[in-house]
Protein backbone atom coordinates (compact mmCIF):
# COMPACT_ATOMS: atom_id res chain seq x y z
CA UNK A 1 0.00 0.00 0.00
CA UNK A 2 1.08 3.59 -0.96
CA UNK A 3 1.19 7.05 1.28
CA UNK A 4 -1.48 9.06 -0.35
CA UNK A 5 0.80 12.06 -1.87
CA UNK A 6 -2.99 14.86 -1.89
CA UNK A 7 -0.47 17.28 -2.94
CA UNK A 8 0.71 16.10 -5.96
CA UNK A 9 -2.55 14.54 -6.84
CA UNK A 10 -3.89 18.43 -6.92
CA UNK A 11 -0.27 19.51 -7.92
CA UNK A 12 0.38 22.11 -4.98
CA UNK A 13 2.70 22.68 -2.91
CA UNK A 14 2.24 21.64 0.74
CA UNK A 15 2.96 25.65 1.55
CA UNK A 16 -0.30 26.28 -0.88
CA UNK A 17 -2.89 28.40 0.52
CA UNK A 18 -6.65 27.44 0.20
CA UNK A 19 -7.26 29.69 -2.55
CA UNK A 20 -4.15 27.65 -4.36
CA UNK A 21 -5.48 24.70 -3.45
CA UNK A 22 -8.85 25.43 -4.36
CA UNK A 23 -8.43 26.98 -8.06
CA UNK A 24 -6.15 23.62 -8.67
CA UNK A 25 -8.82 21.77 -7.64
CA UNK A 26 -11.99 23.76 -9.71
CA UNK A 27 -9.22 23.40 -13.03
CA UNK A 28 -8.55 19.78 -12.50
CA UNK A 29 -12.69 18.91 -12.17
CA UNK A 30 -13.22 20.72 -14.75
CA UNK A 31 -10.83 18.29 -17.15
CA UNK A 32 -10.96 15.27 -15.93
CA UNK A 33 -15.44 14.91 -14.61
CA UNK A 34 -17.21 12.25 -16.31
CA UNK A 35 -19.76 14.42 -18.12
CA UNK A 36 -16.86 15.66 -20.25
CA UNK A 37 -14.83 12.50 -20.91
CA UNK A 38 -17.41 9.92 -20.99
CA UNK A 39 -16.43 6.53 -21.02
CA UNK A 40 -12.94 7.07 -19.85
CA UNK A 41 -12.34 4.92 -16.64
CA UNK A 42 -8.99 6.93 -16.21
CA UNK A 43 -10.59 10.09 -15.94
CA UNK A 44 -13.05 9.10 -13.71
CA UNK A 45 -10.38 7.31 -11.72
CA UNK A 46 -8.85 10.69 -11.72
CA UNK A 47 -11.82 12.51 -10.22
CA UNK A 48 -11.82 10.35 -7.62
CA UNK A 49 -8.91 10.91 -6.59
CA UNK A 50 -8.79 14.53 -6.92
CA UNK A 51 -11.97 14.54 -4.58
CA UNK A 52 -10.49 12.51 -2.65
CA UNK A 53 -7.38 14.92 -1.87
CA UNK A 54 -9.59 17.76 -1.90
CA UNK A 55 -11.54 16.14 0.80
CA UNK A 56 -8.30 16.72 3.42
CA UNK A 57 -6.92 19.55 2.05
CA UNK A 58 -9.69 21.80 0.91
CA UNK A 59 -10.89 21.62 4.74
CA UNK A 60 -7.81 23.23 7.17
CA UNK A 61 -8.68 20.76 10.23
CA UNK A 62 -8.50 17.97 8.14
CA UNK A 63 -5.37 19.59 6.33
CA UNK A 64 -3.39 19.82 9.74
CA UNK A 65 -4.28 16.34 11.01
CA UNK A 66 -3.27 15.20 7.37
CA UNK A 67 -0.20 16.85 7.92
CA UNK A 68 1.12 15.53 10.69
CA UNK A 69 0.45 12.12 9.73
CA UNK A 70 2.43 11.97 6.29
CA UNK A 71 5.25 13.46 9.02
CA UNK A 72 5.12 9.56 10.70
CA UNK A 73 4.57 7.57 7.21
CA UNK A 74 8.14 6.24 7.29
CA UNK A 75 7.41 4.95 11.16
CA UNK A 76 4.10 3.51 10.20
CA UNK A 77 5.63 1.46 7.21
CA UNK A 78 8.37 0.20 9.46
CA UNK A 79 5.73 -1.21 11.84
CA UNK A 80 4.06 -3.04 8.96
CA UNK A 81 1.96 -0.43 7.03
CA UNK A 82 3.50 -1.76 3.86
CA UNK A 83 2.93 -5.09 3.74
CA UNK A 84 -0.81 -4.92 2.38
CA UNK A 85 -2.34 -6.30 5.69
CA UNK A 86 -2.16 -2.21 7.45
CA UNK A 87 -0.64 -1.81 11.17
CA UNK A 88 -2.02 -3.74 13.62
CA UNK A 89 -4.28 -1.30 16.07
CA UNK A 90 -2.97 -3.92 18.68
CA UNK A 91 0.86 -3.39 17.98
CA UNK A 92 0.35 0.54 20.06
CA UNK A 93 -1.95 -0.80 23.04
CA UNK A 94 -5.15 -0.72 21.03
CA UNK A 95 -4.82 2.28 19.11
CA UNK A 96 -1.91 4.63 16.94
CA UNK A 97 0.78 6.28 18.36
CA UNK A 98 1.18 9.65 16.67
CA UNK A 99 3.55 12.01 17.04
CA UNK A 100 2.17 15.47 17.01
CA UNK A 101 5.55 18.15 16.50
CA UNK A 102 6.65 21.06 18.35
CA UNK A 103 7.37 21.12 22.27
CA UNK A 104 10.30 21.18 24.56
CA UNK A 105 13.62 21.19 24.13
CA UNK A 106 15.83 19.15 21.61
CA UNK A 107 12.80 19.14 19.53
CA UNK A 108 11.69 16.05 20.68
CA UNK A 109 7.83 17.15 20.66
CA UNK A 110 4.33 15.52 22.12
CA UNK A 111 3.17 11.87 21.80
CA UNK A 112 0.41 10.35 22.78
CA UNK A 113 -1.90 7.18 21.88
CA UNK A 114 -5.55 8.04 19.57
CA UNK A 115 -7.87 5.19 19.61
CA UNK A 116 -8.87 3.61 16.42
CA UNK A 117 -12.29 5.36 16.43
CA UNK A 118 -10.46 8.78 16.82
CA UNK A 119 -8.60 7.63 13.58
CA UNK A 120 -12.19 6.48 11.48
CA UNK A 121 -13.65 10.06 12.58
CA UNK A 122 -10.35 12.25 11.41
CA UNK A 123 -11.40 12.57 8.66
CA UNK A 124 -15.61 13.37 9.59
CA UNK A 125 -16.55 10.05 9.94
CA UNK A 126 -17.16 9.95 5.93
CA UNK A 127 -16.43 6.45 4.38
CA UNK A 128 -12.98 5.85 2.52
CA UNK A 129 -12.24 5.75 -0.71
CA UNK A 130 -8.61 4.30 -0.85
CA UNK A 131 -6.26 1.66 0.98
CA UNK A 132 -4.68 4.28 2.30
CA UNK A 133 -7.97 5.07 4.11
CA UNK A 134 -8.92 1.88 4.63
CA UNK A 135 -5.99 1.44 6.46
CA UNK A 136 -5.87 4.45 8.27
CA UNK A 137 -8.90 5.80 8.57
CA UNK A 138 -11.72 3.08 7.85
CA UNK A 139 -11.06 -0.01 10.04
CA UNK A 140 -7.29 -0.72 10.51
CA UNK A 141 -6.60 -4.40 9.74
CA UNK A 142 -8.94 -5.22 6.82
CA UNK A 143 -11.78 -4.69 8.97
CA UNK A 144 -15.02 -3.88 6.38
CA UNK A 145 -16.33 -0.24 5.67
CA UNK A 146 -18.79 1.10 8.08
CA UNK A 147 -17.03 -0.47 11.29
CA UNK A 148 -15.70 2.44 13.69
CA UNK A 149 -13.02 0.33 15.51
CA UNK A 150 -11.91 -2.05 17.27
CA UNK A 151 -14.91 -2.55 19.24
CA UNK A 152 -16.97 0.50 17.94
CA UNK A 153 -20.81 0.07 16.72
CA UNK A 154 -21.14 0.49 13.29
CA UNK A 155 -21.60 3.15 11.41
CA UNK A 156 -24.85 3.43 8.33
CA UNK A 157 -23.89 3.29 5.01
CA UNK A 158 -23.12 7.44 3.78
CA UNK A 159 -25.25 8.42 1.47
CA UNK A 160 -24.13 9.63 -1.93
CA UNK A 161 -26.25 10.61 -4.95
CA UNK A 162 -26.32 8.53 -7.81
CA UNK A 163 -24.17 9.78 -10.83
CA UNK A 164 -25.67 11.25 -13.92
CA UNK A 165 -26.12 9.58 -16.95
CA UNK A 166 -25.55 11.09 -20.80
CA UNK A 167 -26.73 9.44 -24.00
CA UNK A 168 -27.06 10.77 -27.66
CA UNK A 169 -30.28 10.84 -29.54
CA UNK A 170 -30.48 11.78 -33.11
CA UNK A 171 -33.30 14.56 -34.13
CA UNK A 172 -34.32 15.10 -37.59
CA UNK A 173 -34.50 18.86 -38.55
CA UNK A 174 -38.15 18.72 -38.42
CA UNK A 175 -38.19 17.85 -34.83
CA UNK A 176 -36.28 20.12 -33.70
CA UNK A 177 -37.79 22.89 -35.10
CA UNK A 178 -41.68 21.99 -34.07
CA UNK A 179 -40.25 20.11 -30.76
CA UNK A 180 -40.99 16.28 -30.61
CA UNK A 181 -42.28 13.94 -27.67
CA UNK A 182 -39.46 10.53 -27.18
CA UNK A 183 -40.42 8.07 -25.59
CA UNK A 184 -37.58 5.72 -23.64
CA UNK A 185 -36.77 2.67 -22.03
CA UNK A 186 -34.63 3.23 -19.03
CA UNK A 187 -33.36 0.35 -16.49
CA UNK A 188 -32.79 0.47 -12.96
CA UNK A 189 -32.13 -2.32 -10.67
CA UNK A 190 -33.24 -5.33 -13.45
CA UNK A 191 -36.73 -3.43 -13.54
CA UNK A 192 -37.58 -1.49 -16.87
CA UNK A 193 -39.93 1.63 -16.35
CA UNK A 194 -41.17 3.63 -19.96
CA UNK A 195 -40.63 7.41 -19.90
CA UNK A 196 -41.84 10.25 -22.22
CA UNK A 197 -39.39 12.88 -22.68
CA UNK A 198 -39.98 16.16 -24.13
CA UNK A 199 -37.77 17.63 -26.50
CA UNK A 200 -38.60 21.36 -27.04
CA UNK A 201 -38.61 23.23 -30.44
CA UNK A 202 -35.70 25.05 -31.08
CA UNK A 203 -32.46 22.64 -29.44
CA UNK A 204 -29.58 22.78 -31.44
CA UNK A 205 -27.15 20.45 -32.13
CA UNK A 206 -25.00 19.04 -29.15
CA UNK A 207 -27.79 21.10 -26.55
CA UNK A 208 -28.77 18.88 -23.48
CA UNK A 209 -32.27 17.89 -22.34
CA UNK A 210 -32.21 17.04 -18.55
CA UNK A 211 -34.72 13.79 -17.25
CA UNK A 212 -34.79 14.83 -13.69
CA UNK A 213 -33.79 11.93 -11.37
CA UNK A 214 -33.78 8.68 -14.00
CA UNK A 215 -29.56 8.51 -14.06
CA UNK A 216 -28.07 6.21 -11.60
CA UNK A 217 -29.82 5.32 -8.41
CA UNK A 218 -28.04 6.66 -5.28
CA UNK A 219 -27.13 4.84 -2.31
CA UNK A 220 -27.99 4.99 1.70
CA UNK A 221 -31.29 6.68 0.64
CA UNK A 222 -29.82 9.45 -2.02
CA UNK A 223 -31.73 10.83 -4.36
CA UNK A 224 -30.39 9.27 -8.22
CA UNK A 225 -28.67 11.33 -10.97
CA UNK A 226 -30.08 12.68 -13.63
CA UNK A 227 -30.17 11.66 -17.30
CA UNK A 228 -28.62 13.82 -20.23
CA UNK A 229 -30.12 13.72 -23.72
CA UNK A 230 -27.55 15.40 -25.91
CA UNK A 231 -29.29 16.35 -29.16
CA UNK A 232 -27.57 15.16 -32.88
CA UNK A 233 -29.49 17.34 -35.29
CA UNK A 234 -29.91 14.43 -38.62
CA UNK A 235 -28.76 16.14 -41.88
CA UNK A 236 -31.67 17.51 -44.51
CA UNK A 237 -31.60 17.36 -48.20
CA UNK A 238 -33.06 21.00 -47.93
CA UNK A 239 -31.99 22.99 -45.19
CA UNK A 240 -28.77 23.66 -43.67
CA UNK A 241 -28.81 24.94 -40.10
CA UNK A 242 -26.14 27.64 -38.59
CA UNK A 243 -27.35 28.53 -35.27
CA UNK A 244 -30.63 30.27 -35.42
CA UNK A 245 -30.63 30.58 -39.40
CA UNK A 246 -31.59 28.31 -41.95
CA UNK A 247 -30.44 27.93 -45.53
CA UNK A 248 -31.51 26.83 -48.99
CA UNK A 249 -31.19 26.71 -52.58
CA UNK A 250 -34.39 27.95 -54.63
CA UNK A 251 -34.13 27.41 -58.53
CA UNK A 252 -35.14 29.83 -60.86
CA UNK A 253 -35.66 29.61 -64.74
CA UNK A 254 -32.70 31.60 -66.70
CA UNK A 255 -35.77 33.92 -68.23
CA UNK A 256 -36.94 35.05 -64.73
CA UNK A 257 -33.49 35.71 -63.41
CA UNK A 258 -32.82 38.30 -66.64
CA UNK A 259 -36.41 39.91 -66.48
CA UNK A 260 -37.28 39.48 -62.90
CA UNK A 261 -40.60 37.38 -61.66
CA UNK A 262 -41.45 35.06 -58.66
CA UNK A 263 -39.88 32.02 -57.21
CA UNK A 264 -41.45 29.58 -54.81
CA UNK A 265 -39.86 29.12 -51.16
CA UNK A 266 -40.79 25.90 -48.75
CA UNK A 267 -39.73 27.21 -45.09
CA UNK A 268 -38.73 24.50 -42.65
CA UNK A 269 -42.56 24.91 -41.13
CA UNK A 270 -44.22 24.10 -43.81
CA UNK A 271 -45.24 27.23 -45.55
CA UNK A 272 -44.94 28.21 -49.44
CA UNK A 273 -43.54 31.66 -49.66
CA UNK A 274 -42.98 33.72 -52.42
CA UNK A 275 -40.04 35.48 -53.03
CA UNK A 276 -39.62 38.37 -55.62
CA UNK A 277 -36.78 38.41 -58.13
CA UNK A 278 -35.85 41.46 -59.05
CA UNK A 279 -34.63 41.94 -63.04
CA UNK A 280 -30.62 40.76 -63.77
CA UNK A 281 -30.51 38.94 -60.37
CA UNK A 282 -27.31 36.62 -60.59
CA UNK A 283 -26.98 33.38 -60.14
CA UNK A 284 -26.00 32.46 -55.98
CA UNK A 285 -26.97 35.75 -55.35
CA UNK A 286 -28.72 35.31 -51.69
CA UNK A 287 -32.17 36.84 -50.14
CA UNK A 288 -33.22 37.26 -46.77
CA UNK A 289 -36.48 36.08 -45.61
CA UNK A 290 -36.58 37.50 -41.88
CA UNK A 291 -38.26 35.49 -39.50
CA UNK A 292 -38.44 31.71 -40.73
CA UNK A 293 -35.24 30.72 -39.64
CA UNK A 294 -35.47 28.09 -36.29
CA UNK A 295 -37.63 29.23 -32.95
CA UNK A 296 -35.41 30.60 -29.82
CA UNK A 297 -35.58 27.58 -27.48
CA UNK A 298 -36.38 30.00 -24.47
CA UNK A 299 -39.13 31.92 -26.55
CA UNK A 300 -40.87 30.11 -29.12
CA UNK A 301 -42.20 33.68 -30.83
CA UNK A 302 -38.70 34.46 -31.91
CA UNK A 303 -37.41 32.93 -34.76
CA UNK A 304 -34.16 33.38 -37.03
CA UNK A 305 -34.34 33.65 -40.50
CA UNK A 306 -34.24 32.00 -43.89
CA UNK A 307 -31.50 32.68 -46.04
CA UNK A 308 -32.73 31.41 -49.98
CA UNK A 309 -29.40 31.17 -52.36
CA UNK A 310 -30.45 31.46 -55.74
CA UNK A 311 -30.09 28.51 -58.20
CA UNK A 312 -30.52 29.92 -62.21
CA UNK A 313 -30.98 26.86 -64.07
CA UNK A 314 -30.02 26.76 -67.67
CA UNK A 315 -31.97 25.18 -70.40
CA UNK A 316 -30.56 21.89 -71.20
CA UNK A 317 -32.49 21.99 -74.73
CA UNK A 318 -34.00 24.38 -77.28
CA UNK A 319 -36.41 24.42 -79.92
CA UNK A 320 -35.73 26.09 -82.92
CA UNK A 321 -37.81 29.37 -82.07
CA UNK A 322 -36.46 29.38 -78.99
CA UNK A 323 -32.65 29.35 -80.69
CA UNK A 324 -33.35 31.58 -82.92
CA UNK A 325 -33.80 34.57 -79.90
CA UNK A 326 -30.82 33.32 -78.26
CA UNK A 327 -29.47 33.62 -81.63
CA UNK A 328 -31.01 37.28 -81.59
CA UNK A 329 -29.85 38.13 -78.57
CA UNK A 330 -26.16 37.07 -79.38
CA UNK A 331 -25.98 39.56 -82.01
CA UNK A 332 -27.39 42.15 -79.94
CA UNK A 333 -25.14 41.70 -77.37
CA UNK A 334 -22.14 41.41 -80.30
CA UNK A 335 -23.50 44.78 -81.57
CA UNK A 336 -23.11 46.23 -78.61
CA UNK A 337 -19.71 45.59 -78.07
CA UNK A 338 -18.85 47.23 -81.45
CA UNK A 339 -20.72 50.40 -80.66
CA UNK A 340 -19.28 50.71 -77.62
CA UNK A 341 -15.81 50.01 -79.46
């Protein structure tokens, strides 16, 4: 069994004040929780053990006692700490014999004996989560969790929420813009309860929609974690989405684009607009139709708009009237040129 360096595991110095060790704390939960690396069994190793550390440093009591422990490590292993079996309560007259610092002259400091129970409450009487506890702090010999010594009643399980769950559904566009009802298995315990989730109009891609209380169950009477729905927009052979907007292509004949006219537009909703094309408009030339773009989440009266890229489309065959004013227009065009010349 190892000493439990909590300094290095938060990367501090043991001079590091509680703001230090605090803000190295915050950074390293920030990295390494399981919401952001799911999956990964070393981060959330990792999070233990910075929570862990954080546990006895973040509080100063705990800090000092801490302390002045890791001081005797070297005596402890010498006594039989490291050989995987933890001292032997019985080896100091039924409890540990810690030195405590300081005192009278030559250094030579303050002993005295602290019962085992004294040891399991150090720490606030909250369960282990290492050997190093275990040893120290939870039982002494390989006594089981919950015991509070060598003689001591035991202790009730601590309660601790259950963790929260994430999964990813995939939405298509429509759904997302109207909002959809899902409906979901979820498993607890080998039981298999059915739950409707609603999924408002307006999420956007890789948004999260919280199930209140159906992640993991807790223990000792905690409530459970939540469940994460993290929202995969599908793609659309019409629309492209870019935050609030919406874009498509709208085709126009070559005629209409020269002389101006109307073009039909499909919004996302469902309605047939009808945009105006003004005379010489170029092809990808792009129009603005405010308001039809995908509903605020928050408000559903506020939409962002639809942005309609124009398509010309060329005639891929001509009669022989219809060549004969292209044919017309050529010369025009060639005219023109030579006027201009």
């Amino acid at each position: 069994m190892d000493f439990k360096d909590y300094y290095s595991t938060l990367g501090v110095s043991k001079t590091a004040s509680e703001k230090e060790i605090k803000q190295a704390y915050r950074k390293l939960a920030r990295k390494h929780h399981p919401d952001v690396n799911p999956g990964d069994k070393s981060a959330e190793t990792r999070f233990k053990e910075m929570n862990e550390a954080y546990e006895v440093l973040g509080d100063p009591a705990k800090r000092k006692k801490y302390d002045e422990l890791g001081a005797n490590w070297r005596a402890y292993e010498q006594a039989g700490g490291g050989q995987g079996g933890g001292v032997d309560p019985s080896q100091f007259g039924g409890g540990w014999n810690v030195h405590f610092g300081g005192g009278g002259p030559g250094g030579q400091g303050r002993s005295r004996t602290m019962t085992q129970e004294e040891m399991n409450e150090m720490f606030g009487g909250e369960n282990p989560f290492s050997d190093f506890f275990q040893t120290f702090f939870g039982g002494g010999g390989g006594e089981p969790r919950g015991r509070s010594g060598r003689g001591g009643r035991a202790r009730a399980p601590q309660a601790r929420p259950g963790r929260d769950v994430e999964d990813e559904i995939e939405l298509p566009l429509e759904d997302a813009y109207h909002g959809t009802t899902r409906r979901f298995s979820i498993q607890h315990d080998g039981q298999t309860r059915t739950v409707d989730v609603r999924i408002p109009a307006g999420v956007g891609d890789g948004s999260r929609v919280r199930v209140a209380g159906e992640g993991e169950p807790g223990s000792g009477g905690a409530q459970s974690g939540d469940l994460y729905l993290r929202i995969r927009t599908a793609p659309h052979p019409q629309f492209e989405r870019k935050g609030r907007d919406l874009y498509t292509r709208v085709p126009i004949p070559l005629t209409t684009a020269v002389l101006g006219g109307e073009a039909d537009v499909r919004t996302l909703g469902g309605k047939s607009l009808r945009l105006k094309i003004p005379p010489t408009t170029q092809n990808a030339q792009v129009f603005r139709l405010k308001g039809h773009g995908m509903p605020a989440t928050a408000k559903g009266d506020e939409h962002g708009d639809l942005y309609a890229t124009v398509d010309v489309q060329l005639p891929r065959d001509l009669t022989a009237e219809q060549r004969q004013h292209f044919e017309a227009l050529q010369k025009l065009e060639k005219d023109a040129k030579h006027s201009a010349a």
